[in-house]
C-alpha atoms as a PDB file:
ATOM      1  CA  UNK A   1      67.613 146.213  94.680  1.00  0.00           C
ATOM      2  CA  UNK A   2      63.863 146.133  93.078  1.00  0.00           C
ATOM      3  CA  UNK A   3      61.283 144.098  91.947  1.00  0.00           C
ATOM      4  CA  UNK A   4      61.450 144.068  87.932  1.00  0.00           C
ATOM      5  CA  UNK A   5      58.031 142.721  87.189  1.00  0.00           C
ATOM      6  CA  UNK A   6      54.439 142.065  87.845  1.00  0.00           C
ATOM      7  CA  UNK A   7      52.111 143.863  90.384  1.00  0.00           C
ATOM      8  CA  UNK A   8      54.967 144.963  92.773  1.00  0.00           C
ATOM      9  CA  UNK A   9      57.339 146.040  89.593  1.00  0.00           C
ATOM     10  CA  UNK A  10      59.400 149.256  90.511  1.00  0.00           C
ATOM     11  CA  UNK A  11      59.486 148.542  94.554  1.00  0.00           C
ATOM     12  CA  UNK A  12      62.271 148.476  96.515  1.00  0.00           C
ATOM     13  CA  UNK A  13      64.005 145.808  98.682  1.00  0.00           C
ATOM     14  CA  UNK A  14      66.608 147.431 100.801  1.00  0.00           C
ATOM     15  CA  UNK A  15      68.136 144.876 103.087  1.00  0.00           C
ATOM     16  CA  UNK A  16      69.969 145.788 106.085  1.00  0.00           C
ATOM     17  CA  UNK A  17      73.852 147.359 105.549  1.00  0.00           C
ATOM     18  CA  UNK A  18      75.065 144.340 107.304  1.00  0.00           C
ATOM     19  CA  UNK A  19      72.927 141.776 105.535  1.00  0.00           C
ATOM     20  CA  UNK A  20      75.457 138.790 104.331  1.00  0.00           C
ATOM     21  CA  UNK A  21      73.292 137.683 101.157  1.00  0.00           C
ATOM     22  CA  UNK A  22      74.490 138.044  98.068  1.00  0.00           C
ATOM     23  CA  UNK A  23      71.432 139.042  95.692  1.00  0.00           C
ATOM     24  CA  UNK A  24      70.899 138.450  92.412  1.00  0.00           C
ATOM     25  CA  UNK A  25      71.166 141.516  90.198  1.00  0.00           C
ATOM     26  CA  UNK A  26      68.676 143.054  88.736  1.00  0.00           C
ATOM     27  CA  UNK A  27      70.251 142.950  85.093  1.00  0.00           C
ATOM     28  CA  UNK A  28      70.483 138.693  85.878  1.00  0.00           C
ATOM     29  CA  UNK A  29      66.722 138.766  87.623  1.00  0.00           C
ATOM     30  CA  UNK A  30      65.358 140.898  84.257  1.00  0.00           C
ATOM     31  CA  UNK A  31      67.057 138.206  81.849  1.00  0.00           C
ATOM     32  CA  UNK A  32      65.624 135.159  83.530  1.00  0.00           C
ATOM     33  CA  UNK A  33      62.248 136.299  84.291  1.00  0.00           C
ATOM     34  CA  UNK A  34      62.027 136.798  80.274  1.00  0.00           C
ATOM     35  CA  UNK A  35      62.831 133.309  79.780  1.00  0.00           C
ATOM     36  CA  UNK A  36      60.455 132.278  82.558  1.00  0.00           C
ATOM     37  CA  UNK A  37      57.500 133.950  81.119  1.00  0.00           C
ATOM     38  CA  UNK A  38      57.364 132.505  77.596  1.00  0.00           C
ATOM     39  CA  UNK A  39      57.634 129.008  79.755  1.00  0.00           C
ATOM     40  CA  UNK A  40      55.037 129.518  82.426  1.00  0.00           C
ATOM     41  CA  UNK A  41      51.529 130.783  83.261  1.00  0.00           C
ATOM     42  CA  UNK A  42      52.771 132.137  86.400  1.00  0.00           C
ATOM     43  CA  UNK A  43      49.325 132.108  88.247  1.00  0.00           C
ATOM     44  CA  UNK A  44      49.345 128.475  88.315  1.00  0.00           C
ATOM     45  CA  UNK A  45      52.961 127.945  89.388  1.00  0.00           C
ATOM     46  CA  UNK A  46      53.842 126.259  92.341  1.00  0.00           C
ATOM     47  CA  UNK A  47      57.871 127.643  93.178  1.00  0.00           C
ATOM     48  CA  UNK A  48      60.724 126.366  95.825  1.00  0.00           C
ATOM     49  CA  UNK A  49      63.400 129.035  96.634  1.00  0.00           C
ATOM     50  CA  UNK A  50      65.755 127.790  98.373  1.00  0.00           C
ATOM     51  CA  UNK A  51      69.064 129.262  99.888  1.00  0.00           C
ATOM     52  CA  UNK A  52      66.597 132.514  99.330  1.00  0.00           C
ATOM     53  CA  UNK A  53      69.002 135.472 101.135  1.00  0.00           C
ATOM     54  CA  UNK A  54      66.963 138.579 100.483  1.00  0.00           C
ATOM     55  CA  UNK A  55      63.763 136.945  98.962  1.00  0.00           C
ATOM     56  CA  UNK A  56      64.300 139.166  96.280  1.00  0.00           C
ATOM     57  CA  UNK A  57      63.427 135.905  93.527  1.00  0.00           C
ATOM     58  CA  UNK A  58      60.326 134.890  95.736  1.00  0.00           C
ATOM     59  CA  UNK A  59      59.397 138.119  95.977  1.00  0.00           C
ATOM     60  CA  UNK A  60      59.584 138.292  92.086  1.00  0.00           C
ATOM     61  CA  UNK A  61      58.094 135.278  91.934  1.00  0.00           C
ATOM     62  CA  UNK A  62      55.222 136.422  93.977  1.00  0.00           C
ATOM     63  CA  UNK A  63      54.971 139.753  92.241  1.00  0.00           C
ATOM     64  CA  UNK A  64      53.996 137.519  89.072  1.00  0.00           C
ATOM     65  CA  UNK A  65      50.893 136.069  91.100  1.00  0.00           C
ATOM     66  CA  UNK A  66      52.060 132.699  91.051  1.00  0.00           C
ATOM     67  CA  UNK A  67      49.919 129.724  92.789  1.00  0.00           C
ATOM     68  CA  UNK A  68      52.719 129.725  95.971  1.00  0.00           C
ATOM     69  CA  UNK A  69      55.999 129.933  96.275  1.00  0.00           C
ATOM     70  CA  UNK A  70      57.957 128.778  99.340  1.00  0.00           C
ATOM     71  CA  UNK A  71      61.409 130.637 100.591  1.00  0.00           C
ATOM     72  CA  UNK A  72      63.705 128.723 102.407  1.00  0.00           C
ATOM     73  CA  UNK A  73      66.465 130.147 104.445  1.00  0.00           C
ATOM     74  CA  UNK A  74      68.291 128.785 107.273  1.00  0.00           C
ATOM     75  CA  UNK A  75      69.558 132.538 108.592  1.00  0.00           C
ATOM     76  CA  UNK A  76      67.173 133.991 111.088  1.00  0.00           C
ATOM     77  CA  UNK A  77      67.793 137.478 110.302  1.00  0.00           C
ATOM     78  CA  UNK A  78      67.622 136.445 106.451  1.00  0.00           C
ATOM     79  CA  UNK A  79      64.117 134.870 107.123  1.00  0.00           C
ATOM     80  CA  UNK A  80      62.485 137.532 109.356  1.00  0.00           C
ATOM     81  CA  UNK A  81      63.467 140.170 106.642  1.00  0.00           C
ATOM     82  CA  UNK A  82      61.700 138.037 103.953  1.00  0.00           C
ATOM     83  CA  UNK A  83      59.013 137.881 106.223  1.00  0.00           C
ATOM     84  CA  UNK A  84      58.940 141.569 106.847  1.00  0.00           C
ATOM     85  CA  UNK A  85      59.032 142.912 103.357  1.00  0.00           C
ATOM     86  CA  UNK A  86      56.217 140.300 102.266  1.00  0.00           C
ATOM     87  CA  UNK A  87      54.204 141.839 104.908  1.00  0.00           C
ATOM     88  CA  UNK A  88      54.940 145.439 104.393  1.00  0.00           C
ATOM     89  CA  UNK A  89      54.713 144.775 100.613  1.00  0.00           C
ATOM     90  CA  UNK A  90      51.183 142.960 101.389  1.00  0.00           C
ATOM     91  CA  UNK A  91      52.711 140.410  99.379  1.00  0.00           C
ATOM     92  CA  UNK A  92      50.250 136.320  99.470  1.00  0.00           C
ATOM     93  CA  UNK A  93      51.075 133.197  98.911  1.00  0.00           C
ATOM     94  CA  UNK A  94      54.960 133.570 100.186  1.00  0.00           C
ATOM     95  CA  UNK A  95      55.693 131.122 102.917  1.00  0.00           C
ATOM     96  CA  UNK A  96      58.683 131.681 104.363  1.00  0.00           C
ATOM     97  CA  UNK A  97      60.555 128.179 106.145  1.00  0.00           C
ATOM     98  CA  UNK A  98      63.477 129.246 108.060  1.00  0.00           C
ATOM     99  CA  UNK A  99      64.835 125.646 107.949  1.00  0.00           C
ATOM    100  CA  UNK A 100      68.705 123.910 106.333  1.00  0.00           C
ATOM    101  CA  UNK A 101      68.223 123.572 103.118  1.00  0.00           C
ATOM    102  CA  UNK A 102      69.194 119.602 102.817  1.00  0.00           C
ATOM    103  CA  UNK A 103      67.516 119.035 105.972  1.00  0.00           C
ATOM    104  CA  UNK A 104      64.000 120.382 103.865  1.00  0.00           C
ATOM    105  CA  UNK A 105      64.939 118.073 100.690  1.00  0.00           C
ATOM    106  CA  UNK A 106      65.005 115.201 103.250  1.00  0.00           C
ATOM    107  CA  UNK A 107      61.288 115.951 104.985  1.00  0.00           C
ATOM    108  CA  UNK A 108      59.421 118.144 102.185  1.00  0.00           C
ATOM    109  CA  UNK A 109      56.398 116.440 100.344  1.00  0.00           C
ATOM    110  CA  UNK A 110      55.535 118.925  97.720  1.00  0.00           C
ATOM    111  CA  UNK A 111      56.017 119.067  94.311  1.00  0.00           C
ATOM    112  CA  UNK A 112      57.177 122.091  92.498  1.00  0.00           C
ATOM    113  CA  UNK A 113      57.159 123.673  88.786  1.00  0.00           C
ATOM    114  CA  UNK A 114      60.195 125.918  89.471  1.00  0.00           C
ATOM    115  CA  UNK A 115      62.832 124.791  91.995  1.00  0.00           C
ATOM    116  CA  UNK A 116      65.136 128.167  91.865  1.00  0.00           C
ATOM    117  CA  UNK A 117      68.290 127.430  94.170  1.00  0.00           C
ATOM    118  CA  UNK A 118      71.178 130.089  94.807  1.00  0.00           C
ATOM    119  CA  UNK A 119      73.693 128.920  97.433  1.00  0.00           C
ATOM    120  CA  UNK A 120      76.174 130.762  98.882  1.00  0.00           C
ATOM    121  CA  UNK A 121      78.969 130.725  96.503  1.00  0.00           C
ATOM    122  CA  UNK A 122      81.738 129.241  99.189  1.00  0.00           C
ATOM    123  CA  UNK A 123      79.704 126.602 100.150  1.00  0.00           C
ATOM    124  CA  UNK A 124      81.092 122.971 100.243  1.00  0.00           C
ATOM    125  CA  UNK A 125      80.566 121.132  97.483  1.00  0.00           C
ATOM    126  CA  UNK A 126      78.112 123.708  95.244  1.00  0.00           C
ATOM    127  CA  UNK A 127      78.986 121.229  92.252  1.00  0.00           C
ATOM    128  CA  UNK A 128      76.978 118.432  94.323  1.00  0.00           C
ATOM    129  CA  UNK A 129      73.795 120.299  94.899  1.00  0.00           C
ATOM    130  CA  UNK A 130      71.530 119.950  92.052  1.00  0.00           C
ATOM    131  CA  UNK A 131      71.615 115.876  92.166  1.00  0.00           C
ATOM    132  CA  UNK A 132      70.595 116.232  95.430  1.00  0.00           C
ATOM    133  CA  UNK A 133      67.714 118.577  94.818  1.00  0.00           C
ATOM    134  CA  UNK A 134      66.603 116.215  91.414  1.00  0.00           C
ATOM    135  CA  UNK A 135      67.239 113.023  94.253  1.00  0.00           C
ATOM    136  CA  UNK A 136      64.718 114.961  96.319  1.00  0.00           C
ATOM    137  CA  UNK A 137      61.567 114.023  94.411  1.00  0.00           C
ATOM    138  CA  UNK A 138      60.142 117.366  94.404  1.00  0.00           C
ATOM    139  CA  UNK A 139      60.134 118.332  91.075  1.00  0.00           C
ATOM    140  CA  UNK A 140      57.997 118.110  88.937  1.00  0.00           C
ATOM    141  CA  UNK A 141      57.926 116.008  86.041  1.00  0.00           C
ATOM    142  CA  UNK A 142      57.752 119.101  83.535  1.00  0.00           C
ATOM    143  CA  UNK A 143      59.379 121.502  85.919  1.00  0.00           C
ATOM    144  CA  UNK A 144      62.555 123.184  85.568  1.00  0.00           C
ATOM    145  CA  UNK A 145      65.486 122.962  88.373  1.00  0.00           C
ATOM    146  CA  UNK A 146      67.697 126.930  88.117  1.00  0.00           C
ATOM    147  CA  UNK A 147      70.500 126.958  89.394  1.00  0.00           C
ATOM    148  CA  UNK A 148      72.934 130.253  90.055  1.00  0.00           C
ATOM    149  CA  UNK A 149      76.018 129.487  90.458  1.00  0.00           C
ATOM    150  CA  UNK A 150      80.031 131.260  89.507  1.00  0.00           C
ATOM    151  CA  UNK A 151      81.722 131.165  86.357  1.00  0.00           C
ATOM    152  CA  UNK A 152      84.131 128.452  88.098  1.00  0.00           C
ATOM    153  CA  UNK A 153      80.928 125.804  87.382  1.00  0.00           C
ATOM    154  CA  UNK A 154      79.743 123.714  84.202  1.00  0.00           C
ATOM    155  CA  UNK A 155      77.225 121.836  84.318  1.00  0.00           C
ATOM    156  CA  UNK A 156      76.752 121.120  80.619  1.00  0.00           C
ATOM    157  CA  UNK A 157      77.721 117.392  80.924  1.00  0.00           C
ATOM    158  CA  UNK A 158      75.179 116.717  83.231  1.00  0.00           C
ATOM    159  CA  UNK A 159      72.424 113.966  82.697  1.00  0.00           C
ATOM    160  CA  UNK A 160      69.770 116.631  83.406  1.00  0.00           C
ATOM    161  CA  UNK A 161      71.084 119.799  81.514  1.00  0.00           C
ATOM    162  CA  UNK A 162      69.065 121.843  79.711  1.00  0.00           C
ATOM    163  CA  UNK A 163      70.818 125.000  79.192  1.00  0.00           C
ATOM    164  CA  UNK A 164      73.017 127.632  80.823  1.00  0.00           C
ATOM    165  CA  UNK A 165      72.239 131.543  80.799  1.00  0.00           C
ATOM    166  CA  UNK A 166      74.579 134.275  81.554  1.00  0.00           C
ATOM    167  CA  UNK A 167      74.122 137.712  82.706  1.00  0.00           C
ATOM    168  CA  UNK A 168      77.575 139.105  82.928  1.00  0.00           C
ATOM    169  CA  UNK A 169      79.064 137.458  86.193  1.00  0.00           C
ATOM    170  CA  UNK A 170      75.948 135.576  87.401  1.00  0.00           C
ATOM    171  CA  UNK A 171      75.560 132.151  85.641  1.00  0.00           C
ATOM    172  CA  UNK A 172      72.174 130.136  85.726  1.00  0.00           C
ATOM    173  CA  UNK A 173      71.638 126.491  84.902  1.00  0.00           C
ATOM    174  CA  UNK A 174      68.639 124.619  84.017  1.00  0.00           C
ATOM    175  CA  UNK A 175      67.800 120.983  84.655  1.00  0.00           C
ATOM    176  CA  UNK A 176      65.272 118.618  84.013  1.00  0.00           C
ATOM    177  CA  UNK A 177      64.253 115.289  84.579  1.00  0.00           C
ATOM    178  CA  UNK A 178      64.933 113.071  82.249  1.00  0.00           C
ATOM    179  CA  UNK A 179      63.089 110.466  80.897  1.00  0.00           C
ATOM    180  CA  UNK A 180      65.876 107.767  79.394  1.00  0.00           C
END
């Protein structure tokens, strides 16, 4: 796994063997970062990553100089390695909350441009999760919500759909708030 873009483009991220994330490929990372940048002026982007595994899309993130970008991860071992390859990558403005997801959306304060959320695939009700991160009030009112998900999903009917990407198996949906 590397980072595809920015100031750290071409470095590595090389998780433990018995790391349990499932990263994003590189191929899926390339595809949305292109979207991303004809959207945003990354140096004055505030991102959320939540359920962020290997920190490889706040590390991207962060290799694109944006404003701040905060990783959240409930694993310990998933957090300290974030932590860790920030630091040996010299890597700023990456805060790293090892914290349950819901349990953040319930006490954080902060608004975001980019909320990018990629929960394990397995976990109980994955088709719930976006209304609870637009219920959260910490989007903002141009941002985008992305949301990685399986093949099993659609969210196309939903109130706050924007659009769906695919990049072979890995599926990505954006939301935003509506305005009715």
């Amino acid at each position: 796994m590397r980072i595809i873009g920015g100031e750290l483009k071409g470095r590595q991220i090389v998780p433990p063997r018995n790391f349990s994330a499932r990263p994003t490929t590189d191929f899926a990372k390339e595809g949305l970062f292109n979207t991303l940048s004809n959207i945003y002026d990354f140096e004055e982007t505030v991102v959320l990553d939540l359920f962020s595994g290997t920190g490889g899309i706040s590390l991207e993130f962060a290799s694109r100089g944006c404003k701040s970008v905060t990783a959240v991860e409930m694993n310990v071992v998933h957090a300290n390695f974030i932590k860790s390859t920030a630091a040996a990558l010299k890597v700023n403005g990456l805060n790293v909350v090892r914290h349950n997801v819901f349990d953040f959306l319930n006490i954080c304060r902060i608004k975001f441009d980019v909320i990018f959320a990629d929960p394990p695939y397995d976990i109980d009700n994955l088709a719930g999760i976006p209304d609870k991160i637009l219920n959260a009030s910490i989007l903002k009112e141009d941002g985008l919500l992305i949301f990685e998900h399986p093949a099993a999903f659609n969210f196309t009917s939903h109130q706050n759909f924007i659009k769906e990407k695919r990049y072979g198996n890995v599926h990505f949906t954006f939301f935003k708030i509506l305005h009715q």
